[in-house]
C-alpha atoms as a PDB file:
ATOM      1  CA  UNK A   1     147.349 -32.270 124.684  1.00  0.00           C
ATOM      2  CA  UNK A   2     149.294 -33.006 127.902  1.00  0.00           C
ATOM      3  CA  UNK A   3     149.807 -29.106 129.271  1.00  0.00           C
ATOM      4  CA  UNK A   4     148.490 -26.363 128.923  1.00  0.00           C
ATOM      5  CA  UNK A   5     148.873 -24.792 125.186  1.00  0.00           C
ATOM      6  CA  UNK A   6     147.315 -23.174 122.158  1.00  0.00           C
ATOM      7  CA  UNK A   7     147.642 -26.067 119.643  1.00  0.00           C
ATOM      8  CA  UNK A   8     146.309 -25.394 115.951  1.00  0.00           C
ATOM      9  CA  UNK A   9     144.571 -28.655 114.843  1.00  0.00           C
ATOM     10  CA  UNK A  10     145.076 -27.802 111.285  1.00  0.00           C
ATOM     11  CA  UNK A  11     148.844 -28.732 111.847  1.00  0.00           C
ATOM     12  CA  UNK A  12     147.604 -31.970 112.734  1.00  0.00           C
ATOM     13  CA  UNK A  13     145.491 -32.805 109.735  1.00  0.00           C
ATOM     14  CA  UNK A  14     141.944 -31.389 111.975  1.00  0.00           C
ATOM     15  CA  UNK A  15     141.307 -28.287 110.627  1.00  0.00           C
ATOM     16  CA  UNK A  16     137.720 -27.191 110.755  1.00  0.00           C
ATOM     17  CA  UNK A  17     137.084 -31.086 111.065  1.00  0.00           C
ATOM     18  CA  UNK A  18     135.927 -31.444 114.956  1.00  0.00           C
ATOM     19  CA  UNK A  19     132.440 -32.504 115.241  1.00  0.00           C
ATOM     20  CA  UNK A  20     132.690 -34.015 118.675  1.00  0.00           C
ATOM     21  CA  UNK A  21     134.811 -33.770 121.787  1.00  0.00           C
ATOM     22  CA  UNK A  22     135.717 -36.388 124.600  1.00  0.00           C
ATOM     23  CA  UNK A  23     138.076 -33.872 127.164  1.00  0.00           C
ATOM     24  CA  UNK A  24     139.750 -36.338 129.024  1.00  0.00           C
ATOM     25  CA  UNK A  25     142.444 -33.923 130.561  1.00  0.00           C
ATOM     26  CA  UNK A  26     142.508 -32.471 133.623  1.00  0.00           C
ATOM     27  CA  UNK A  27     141.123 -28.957 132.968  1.00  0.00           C
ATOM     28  CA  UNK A  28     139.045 -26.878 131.122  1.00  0.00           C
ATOM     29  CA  UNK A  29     139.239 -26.866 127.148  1.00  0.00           C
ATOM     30  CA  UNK A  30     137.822 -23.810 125.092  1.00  0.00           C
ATOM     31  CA  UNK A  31     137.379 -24.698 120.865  1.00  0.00           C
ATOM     32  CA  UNK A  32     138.081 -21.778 118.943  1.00  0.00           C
ATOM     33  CA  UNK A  33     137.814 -20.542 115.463  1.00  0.00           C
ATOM     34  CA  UNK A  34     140.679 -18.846 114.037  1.00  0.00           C
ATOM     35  CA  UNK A  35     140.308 -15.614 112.133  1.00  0.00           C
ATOM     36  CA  UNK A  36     142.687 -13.925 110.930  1.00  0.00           C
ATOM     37  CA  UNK A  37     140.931 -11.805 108.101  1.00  0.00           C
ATOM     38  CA  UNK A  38     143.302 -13.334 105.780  1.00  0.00           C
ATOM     39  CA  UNK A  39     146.019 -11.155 107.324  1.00  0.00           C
ATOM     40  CA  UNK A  40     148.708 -13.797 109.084  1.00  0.00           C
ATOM     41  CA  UNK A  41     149.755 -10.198 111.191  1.00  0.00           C
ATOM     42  CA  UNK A  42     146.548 -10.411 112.902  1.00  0.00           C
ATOM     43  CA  UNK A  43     147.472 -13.836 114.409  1.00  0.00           C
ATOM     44  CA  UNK A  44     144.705 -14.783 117.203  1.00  0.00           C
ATOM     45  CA  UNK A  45     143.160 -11.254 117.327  1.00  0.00           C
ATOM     46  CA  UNK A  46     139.757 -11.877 115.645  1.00  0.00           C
ATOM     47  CA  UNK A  47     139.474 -15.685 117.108  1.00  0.00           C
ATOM     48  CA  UNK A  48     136.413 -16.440 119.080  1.00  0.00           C
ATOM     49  CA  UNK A  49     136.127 -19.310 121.410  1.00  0.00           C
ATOM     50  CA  UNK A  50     132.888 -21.430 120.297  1.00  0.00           C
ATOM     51  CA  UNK A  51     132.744 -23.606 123.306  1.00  0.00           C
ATOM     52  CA  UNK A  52     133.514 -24.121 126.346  1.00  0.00           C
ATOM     53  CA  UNK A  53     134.172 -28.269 127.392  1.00  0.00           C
ATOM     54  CA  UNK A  54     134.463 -28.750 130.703  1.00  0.00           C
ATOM     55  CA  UNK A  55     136.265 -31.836 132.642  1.00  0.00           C
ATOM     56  CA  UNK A  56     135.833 -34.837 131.568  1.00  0.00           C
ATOM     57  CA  UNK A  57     132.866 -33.448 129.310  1.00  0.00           C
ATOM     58  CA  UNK A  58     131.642 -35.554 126.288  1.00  0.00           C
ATOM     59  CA  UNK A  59     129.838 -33.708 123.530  1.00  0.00           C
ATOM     60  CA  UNK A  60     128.775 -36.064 120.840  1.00  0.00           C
ATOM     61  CA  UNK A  61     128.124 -33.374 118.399  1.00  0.00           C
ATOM     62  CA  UNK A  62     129.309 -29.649 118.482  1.00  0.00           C
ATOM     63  CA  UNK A  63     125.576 -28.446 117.087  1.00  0.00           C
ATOM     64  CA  UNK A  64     125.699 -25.373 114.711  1.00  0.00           C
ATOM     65  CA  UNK A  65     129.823 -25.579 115.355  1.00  0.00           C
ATOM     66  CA  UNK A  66     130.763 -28.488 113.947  1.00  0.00           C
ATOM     67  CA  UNK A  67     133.548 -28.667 111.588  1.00  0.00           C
ATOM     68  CA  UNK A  68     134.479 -24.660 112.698  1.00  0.00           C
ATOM     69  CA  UNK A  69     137.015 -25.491 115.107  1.00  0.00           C
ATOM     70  CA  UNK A  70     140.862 -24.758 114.186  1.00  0.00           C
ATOM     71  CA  UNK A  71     142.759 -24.295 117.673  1.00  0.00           C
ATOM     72  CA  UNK A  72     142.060 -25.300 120.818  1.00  0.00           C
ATOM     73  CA  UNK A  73     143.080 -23.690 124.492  1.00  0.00           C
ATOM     74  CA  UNK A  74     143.542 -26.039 127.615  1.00  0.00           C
ATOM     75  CA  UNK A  75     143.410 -24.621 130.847  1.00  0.00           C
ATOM     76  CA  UNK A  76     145.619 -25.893 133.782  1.00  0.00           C
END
């Protein structure tokens, strides 16, 4: 992720897969889980951001979250 965007990981072959984090950007990253209630009209409505990775942050496991993260959201 080189700017700031909304990027679903399951595009990418990560969805629900993220058990650890290295943010190596420049800014703030919040890991979400999308819910859409099986209704694609709902689109980000329901998601809820799981945590919060800070700078430069390394989390070597995302505890009770792992493998529940779908998009991500990078700050600038």
């Amino acid at each position: 992720m080189s700017m700031a965007t909304y990027p679903d990981l399951g595009r990418h072959g990560f969805n629900d897969m993220m058990s650890s984090v290295w943010n190596n950007t420049g800014s703030r990253v919040n890991l979400i889980n999308h819910d859409d209630r099986n209704k694609r009209s709902n689109g980000h409505r329901y998601d809820k951001t799981l945590v919060r990775v800070q700078q430069g942050q390394v989390l070597d496991s995302l505890g009770r979250y792992n493998k529940q993260v779908d998009p991500v959201k990078r700050f600038c």
